[in-house]
C-alpha atoms as a PDB file:
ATOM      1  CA  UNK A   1       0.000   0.000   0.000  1.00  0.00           C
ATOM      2  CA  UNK A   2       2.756   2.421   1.212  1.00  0.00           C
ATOM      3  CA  UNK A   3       4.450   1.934  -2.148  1.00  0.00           C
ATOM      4  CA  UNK A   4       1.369   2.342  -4.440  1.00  0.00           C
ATOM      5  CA  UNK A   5       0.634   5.549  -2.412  1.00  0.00           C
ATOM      6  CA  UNK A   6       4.006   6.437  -3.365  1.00  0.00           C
ATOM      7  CA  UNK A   7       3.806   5.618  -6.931  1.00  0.00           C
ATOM      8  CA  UNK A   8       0.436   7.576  -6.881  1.00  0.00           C
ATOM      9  CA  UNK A   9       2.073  11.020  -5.348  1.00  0.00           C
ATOM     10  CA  UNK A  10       5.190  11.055  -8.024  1.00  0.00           C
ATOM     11  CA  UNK A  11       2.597  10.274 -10.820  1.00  0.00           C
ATOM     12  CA  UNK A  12       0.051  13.556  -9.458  1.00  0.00           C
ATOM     13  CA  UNK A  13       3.269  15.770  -9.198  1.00  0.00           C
ATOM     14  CA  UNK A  14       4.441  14.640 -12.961  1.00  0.00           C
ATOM     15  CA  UNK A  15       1.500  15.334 -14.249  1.00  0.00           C
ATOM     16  CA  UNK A  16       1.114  19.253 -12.405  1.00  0.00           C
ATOM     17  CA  UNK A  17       4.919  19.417 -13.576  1.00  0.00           C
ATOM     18  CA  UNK A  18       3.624  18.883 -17.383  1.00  0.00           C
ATOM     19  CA  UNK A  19       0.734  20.764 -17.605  1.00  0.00           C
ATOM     20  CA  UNK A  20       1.988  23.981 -19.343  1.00  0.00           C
ATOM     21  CA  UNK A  21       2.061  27.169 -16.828  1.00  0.00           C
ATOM     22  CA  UNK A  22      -0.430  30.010 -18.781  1.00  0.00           C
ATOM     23  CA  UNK A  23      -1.762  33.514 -17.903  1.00  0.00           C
ATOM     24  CA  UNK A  24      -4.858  35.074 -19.183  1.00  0.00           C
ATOM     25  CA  UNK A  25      -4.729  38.777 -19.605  1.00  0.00           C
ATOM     26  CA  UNK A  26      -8.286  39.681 -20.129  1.00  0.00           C
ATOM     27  CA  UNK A  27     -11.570  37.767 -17.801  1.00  0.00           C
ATOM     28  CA  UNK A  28     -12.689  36.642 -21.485  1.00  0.00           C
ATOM     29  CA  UNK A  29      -9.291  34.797 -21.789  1.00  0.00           C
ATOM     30  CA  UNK A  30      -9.618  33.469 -18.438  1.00  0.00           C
ATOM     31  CA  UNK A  31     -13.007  31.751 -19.091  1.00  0.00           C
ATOM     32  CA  UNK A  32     -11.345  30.515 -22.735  1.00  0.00           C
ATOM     33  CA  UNK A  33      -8.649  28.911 -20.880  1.00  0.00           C
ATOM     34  CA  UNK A  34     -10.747  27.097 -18.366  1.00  0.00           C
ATOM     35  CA  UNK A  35     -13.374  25.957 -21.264  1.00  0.00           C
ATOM     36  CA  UNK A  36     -10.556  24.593 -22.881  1.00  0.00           C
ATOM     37  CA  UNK A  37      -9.489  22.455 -20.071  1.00  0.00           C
ATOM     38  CA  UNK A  38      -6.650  24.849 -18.807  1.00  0.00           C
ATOM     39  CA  UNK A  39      -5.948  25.946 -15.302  1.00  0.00           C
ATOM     40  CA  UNK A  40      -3.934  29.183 -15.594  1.00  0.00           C
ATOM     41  CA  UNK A  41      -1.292  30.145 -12.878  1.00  0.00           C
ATOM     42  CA  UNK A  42      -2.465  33.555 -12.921  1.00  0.00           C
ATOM     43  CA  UNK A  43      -5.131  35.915 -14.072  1.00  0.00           C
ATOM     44  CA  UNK A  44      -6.272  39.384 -14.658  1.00  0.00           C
ATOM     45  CA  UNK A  45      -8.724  41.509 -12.424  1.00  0.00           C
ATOM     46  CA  UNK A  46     -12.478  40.418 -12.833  1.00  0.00           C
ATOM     47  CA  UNK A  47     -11.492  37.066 -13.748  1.00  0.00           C
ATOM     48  CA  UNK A  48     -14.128  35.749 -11.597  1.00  0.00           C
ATOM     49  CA  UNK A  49     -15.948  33.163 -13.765  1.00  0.00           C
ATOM     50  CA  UNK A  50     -15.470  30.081 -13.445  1.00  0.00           C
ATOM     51  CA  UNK A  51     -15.334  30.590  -9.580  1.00  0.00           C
ATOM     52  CA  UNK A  52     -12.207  29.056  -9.298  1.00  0.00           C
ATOM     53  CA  UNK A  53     -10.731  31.819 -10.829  1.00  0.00           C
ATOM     54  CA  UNK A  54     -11.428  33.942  -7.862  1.00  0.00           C
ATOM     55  CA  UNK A  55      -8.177  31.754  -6.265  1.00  0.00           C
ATOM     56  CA  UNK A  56      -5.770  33.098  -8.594  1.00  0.00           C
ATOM     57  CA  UNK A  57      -3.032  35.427  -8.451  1.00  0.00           C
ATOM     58  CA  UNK A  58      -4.132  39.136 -10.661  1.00  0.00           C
ATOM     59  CA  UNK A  59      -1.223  40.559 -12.370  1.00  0.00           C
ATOM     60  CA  UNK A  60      -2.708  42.261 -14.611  1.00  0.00           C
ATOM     61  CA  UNK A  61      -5.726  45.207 -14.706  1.00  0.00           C
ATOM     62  CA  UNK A  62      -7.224  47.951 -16.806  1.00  0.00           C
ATOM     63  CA  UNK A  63      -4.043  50.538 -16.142  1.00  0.00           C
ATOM     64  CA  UNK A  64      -1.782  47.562 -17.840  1.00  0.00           C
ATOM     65  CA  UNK A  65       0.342  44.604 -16.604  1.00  0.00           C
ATOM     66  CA  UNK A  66       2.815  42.956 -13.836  1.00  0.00           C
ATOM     67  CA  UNK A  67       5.773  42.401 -15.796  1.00  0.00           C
ATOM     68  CA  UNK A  68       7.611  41.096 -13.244  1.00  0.00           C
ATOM     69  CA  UNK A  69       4.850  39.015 -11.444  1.00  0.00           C
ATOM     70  CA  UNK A  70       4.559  37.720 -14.523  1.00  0.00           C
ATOM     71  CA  UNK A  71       7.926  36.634 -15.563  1.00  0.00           C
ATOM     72  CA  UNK A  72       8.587  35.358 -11.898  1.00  0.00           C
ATOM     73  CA  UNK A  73       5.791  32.558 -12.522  1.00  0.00           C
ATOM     74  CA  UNK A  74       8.005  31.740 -15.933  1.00  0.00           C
ATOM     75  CA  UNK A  75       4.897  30.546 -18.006  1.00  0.00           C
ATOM     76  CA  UNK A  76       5.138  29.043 -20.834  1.00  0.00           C
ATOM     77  CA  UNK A  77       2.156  30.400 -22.553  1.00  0.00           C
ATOM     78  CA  UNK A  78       0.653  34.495 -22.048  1.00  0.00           C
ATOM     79  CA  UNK A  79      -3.100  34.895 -23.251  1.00  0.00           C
ATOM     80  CA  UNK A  80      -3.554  38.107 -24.325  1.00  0.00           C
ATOM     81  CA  UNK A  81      -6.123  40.388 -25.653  1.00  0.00           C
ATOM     82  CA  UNK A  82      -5.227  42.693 -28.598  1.00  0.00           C
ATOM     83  CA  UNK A  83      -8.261  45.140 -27.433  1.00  0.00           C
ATOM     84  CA  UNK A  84      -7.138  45.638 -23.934  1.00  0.00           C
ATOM     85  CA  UNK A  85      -3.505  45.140 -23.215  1.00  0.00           C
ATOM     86  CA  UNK A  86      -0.508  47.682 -23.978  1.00  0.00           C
ATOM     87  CA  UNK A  87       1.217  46.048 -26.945  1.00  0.00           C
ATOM     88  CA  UNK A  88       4.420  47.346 -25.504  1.00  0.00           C
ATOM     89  CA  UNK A  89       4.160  45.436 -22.098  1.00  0.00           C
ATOM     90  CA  UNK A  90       3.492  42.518 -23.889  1.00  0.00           C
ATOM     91  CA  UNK A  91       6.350  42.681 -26.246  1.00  0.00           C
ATOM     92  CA  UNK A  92       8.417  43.034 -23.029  1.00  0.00           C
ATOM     93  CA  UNK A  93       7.450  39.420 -22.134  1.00  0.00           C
ATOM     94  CA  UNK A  94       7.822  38.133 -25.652  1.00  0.00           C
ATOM     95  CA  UNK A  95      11.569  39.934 -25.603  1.00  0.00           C
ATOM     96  CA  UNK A  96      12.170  37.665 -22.235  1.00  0.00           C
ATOM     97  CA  UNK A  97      11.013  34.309 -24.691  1.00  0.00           C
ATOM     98  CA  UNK A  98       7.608  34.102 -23.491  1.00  0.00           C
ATOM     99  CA  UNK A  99       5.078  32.522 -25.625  1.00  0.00           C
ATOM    100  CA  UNK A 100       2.739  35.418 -26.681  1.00  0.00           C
ATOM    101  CA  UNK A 101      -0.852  34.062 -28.267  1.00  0.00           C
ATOM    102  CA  UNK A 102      -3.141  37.106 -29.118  1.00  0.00           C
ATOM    103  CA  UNK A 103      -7.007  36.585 -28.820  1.00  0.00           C
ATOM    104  CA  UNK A 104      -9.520  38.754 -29.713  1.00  0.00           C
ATOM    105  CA  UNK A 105     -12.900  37.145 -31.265  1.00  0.00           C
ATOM    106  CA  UNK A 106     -15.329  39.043 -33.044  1.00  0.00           C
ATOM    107  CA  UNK A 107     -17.864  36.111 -34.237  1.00  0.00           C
ATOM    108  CA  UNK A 108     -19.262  33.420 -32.533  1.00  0.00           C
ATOM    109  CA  UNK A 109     -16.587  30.438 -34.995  1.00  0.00           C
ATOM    110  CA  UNK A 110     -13.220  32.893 -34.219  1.00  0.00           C
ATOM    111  CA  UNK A 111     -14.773  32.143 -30.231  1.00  0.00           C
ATOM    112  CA  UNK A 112     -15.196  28.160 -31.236  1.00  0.00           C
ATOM    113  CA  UNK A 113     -11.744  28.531 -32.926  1.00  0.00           C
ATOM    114  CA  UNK A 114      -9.582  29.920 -30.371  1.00  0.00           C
ATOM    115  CA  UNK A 115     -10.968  27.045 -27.663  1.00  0.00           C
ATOM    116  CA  UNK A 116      -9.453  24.850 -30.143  1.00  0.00           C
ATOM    117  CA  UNK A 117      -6.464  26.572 -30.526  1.00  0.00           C
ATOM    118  CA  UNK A 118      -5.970  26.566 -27.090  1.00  0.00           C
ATOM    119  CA  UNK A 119      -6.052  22.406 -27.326  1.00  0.00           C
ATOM    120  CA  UNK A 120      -2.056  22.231 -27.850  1.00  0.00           C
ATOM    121  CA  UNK A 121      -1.259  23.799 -24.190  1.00  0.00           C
ATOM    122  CA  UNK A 122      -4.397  21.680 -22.208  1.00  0.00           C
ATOM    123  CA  UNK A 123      -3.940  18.722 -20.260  1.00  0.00           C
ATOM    124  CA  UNK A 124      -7.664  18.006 -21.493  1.00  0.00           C
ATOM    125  CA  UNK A 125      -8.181  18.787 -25.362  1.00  0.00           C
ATOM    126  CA  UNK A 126     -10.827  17.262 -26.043  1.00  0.00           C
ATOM    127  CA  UNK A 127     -12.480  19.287 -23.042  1.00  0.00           C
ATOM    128  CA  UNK A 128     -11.790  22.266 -25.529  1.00  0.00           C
ATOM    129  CA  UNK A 129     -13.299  20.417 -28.846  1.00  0.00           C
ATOM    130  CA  UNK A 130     -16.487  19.611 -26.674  1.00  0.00           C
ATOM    131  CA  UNK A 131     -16.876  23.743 -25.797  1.00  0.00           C
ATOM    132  CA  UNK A 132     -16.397  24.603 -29.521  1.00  0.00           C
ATOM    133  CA  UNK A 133     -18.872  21.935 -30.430  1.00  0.00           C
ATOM    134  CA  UNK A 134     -20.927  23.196 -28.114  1.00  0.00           C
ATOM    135  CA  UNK A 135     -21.066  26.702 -28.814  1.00  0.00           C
ATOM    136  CA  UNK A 136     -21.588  26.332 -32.692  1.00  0.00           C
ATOM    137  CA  UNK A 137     -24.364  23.887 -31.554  1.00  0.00           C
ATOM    138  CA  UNK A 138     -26.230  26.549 -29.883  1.00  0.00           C
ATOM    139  CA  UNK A 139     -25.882  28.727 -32.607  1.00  0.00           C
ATOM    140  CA  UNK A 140     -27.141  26.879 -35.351  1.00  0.00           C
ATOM    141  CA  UNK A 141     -30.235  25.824 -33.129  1.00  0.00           C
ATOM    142  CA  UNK A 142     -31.173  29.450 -32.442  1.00  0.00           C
ATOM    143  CA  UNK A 143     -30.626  30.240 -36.447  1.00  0.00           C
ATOM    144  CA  UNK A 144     -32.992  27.875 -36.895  1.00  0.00           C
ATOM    145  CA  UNK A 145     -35.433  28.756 -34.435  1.00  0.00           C
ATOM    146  CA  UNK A 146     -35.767  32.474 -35.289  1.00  0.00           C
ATOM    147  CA  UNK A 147     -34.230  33.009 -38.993  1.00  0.00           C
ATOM    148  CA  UNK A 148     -37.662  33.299 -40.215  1.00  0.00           C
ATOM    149  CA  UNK A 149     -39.276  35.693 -37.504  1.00  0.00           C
ATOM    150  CA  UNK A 150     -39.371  39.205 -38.646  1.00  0.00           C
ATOM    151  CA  UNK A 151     -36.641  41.259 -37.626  1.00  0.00           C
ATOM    152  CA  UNK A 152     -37.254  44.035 -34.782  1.00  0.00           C
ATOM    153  CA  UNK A 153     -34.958  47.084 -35.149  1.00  0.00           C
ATOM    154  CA  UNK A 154     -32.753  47.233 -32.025  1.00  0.00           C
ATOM    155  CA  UNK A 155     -30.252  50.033 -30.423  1.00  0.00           C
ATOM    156  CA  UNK A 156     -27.768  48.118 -28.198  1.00  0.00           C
ATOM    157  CA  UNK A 157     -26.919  50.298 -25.831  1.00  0.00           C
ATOM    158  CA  UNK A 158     -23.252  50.520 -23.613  1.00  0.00           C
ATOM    159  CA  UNK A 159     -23.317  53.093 -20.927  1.00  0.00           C
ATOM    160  CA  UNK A 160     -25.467  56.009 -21.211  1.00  0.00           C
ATOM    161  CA  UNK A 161     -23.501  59.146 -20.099  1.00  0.00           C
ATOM    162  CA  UNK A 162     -21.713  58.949 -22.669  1.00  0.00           C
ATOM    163  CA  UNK A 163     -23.908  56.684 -25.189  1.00  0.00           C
ATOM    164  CA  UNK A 164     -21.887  54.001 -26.942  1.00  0.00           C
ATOM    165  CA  UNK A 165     -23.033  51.361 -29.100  1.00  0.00           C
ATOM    166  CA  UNK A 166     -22.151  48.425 -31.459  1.00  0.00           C
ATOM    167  CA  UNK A 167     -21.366  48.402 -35.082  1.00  0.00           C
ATOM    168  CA  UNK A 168     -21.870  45.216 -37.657  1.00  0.00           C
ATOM    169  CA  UNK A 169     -18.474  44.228 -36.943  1.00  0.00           C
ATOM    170  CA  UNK A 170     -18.742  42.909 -33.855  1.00  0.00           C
ATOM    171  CA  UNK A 171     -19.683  39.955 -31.849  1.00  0.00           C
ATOM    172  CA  UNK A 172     -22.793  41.772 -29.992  1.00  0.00           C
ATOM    173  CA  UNK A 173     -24.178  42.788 -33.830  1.00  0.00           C
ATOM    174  CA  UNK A 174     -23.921  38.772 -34.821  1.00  0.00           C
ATOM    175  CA  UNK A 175     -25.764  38.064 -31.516  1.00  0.00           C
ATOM    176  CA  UNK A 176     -28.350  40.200 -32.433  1.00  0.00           C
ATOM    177  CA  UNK A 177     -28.340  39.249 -35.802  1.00  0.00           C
ATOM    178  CA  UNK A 178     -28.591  35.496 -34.721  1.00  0.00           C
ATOM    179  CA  UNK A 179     -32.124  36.523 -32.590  1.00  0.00           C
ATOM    180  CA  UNK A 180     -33.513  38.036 -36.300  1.00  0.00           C
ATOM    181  CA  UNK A 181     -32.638  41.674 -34.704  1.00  0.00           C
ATOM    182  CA  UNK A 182     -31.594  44.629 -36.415  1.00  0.00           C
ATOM    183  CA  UNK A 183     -28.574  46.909 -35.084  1.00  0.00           C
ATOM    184  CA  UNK A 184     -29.845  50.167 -36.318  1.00  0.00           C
ATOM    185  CA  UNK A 185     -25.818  51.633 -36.104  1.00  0.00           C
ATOM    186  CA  UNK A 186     -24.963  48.706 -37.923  1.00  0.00           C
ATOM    187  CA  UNK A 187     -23.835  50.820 -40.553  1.00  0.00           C
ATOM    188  CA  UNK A 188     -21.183  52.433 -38.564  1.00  0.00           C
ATOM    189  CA  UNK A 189     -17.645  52.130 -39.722  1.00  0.00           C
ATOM    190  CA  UNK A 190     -16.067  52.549 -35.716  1.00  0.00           C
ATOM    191  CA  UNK A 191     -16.435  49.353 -33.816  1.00  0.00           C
ATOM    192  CA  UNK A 192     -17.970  50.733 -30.787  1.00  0.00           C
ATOM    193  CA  UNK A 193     -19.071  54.323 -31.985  1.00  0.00           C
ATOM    194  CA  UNK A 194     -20.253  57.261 -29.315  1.00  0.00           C
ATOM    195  CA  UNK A 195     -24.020  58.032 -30.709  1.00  0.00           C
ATOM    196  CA  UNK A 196     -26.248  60.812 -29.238  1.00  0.00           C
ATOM    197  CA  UNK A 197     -29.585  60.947 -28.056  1.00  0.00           C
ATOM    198  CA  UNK A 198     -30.685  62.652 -31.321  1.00  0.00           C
ATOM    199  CA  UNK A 199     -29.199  59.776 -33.722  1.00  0.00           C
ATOM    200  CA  UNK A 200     -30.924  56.930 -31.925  1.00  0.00           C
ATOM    201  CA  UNK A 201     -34.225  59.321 -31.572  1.00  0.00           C
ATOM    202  CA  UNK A 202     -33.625  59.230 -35.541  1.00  0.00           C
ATOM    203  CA  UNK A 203     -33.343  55.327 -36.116  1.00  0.00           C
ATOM    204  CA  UNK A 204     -37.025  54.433 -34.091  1.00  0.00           C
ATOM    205  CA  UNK A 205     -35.513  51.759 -32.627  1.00  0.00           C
ATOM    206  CA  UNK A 206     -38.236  49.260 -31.112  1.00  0.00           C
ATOM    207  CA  UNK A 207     -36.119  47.944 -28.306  1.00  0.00           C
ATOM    208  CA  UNK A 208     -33.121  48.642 -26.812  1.00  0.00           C
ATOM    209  CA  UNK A 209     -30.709  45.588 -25.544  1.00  0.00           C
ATOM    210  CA  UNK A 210     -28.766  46.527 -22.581  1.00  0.00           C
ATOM    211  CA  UNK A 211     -26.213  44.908 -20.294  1.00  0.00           C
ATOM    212  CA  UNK A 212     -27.273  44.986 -16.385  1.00  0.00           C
ATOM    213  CA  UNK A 213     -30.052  43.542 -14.441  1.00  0.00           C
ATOM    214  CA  UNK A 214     -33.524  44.743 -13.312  1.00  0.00           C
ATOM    215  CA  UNK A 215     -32.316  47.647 -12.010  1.00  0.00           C
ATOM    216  CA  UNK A 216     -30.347  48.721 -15.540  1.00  0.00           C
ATOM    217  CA  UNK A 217     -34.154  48.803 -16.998  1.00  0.00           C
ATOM    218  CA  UNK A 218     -35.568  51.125 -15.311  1.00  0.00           C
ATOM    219  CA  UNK A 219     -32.248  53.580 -15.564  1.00  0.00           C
ATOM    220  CA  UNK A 220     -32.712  52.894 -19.227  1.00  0.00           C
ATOM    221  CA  UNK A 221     -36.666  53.776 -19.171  1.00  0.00           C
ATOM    222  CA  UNK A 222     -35.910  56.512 -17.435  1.00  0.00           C
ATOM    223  CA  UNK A 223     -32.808  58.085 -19.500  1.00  0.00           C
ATOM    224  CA  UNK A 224     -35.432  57.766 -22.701  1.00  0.00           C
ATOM    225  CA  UNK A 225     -38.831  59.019 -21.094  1.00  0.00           C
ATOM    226  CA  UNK A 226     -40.928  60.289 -22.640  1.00  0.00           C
ATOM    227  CA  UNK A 227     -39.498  60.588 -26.562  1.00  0.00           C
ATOM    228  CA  UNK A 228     -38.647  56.635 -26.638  1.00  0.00           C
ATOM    229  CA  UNK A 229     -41.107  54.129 -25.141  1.00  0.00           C
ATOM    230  CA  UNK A 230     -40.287  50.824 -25.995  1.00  0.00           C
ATOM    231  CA  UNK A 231     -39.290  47.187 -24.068  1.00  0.00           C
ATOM    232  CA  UNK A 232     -35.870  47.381 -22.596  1.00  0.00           C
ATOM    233  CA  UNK A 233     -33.923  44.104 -22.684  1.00  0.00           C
ATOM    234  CA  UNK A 234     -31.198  43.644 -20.493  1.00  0.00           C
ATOM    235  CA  UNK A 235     -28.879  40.416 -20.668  1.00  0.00           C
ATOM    236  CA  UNK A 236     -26.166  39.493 -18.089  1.00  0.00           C
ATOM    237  CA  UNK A 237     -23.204  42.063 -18.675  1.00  0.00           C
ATOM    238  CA  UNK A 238     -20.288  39.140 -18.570  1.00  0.00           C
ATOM    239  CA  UNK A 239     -22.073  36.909 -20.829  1.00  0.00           C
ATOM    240  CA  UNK A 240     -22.749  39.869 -23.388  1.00  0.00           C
ATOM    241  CA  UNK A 241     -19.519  41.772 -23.179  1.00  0.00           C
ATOM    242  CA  UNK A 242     -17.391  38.796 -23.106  1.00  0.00           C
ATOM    243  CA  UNK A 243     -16.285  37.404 -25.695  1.00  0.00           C
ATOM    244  CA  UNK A 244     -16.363  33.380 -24.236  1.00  0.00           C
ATOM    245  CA  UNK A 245     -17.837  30.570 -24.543  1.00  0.00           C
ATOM    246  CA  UNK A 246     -21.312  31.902 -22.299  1.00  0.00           C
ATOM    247  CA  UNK A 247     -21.876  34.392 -25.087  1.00  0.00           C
ATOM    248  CA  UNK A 248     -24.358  32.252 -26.494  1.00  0.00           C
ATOM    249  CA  UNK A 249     -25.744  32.247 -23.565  1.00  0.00           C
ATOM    250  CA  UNK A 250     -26.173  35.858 -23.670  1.00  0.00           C
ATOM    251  CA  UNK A 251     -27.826  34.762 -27.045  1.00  0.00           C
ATOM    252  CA  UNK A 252     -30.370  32.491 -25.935  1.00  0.00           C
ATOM    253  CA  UNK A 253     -31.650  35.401 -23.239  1.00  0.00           C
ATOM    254  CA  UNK A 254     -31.998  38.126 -26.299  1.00  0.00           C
ATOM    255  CA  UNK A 255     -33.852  35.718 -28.335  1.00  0.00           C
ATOM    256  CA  UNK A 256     -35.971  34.799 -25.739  1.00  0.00           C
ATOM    257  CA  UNK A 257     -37.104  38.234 -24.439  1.00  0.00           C
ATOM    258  CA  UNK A 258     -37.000  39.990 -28.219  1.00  0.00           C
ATOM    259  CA  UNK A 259     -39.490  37.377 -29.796  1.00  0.00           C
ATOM    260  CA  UNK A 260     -41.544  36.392 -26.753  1.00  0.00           C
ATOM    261  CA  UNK A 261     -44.285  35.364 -29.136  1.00  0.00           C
END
């Protein structure tokens, strides 16, 4: 017995030895890395989904990154997100040798994609095939389900003071698209443009998707009273703003509440 449990300990620490040692740069990252089957060493701030990523070291936040923390957990792999980290930091850790992959999905196959790209660092690949599987699963059910409704012209609103919204090319505008709504800046040649009051006024939009809770809908009622009275939608922030794997289900909530019928 004594020797098996022996056997059984230098097997466990091999195997934490292999695993490769990555950090996630961005929360989005963080839940890519775990949906792939990877347990990082370290995260960024708000990297609080899947819980056990509350356990995790932060070295890394919106005013830019640890360098050092970093390099003193010598990974072998850095997640990072081309939207929201300081290329120069990050070309400080690829000058040291570190292994730099950039993420940044803007459609619901470059999210299936990178889970699969993340496959040659996991312990657990096929943990990261299942998630991509998964997710383009879910999308082609809800194209099914509500390709043929009529479309409902939508503002999707970020913030309010100032007003910012999403353009076509994005992963919000395909999310939309997917739930047979219409982005009414979809036109817009900035990603995430800054819109006033007047311009949405303009568009008659006939609901507006938000990210927050109950108590986001009535801010949003109230902001538009009385010139714009139409349903407010609003869809968990993470799963919206995210770009993960719960996007879609971020999806399945729009769809639901913008063709109740």
């Amino acid at each position: 017995m004594a020797r098996f449990l022996v056997a059984l300990l230098l097997l466990t620490c091999f195997s934490a030895a292999a695993a490769p040692r990555v950090i996630t740069l961005a929360p989005a990252l963080t839940e890519l890395a775990f949906a792939a089957g990877i347990r990082p060493v370290a995260v960024s701030a708000y990297s609080d989904y899947p819980p056990e990523a509350n356990q995790l070291e932060q070295v890394a936040n919106w005013q830019g990154i640890n360098v050092e923390r970093i390099l003193a957990f010598k990974p072998d792999l850095v997640l990072a997100w081309r939207e929201g980290n300081p290329q120069r930091q990050v070309d400080q850790l690829s000058a040291f040798g570190i292994k730099i992959v950039w993420i940044n999905p803007v459609t619901i196959k470059e999210v299936a994609d990178s889970l699969r790209q993340l496959k040659a660092w996991s312990p657990a690949p096929e943990k990261a095939d299942r998630a991509a599987d998964a997710l383009l699963n879910q999308q082609a059910a809800l194209y099914q389900h509500y390709a043929s409704l009529p479309k409902k012209k939508v503002f999707l609103q970020f913030g309010q003071r100032p007003l910012f919204t999403a353009s076509g090319n994005t992963l919000q505008n395909e999310i939309l698209q997917l739930c047979a709504g219409e982005n009414i800046f979809a036109d817009s040649r900035v990603a995430w443009p800054q819109v006033s009051r007047e311009q949405v006024l303009m568009r008659r939009p006939q609901v507006v998707v938000t990210g927050g809770d109950k108590k986001r809908i009535a801010e949003v009622e109230a902001f538009w009273r009385p010139q714009l009275a139409v349903p407010v939608i609003a869809v968990n922030e993470d799963w919206f703003s995210r770009p993960g794997p719960r996007i879609m289900q971020a999806a399945q909530q729009i769809c639901r509440q913008l063709h109740p019928e």
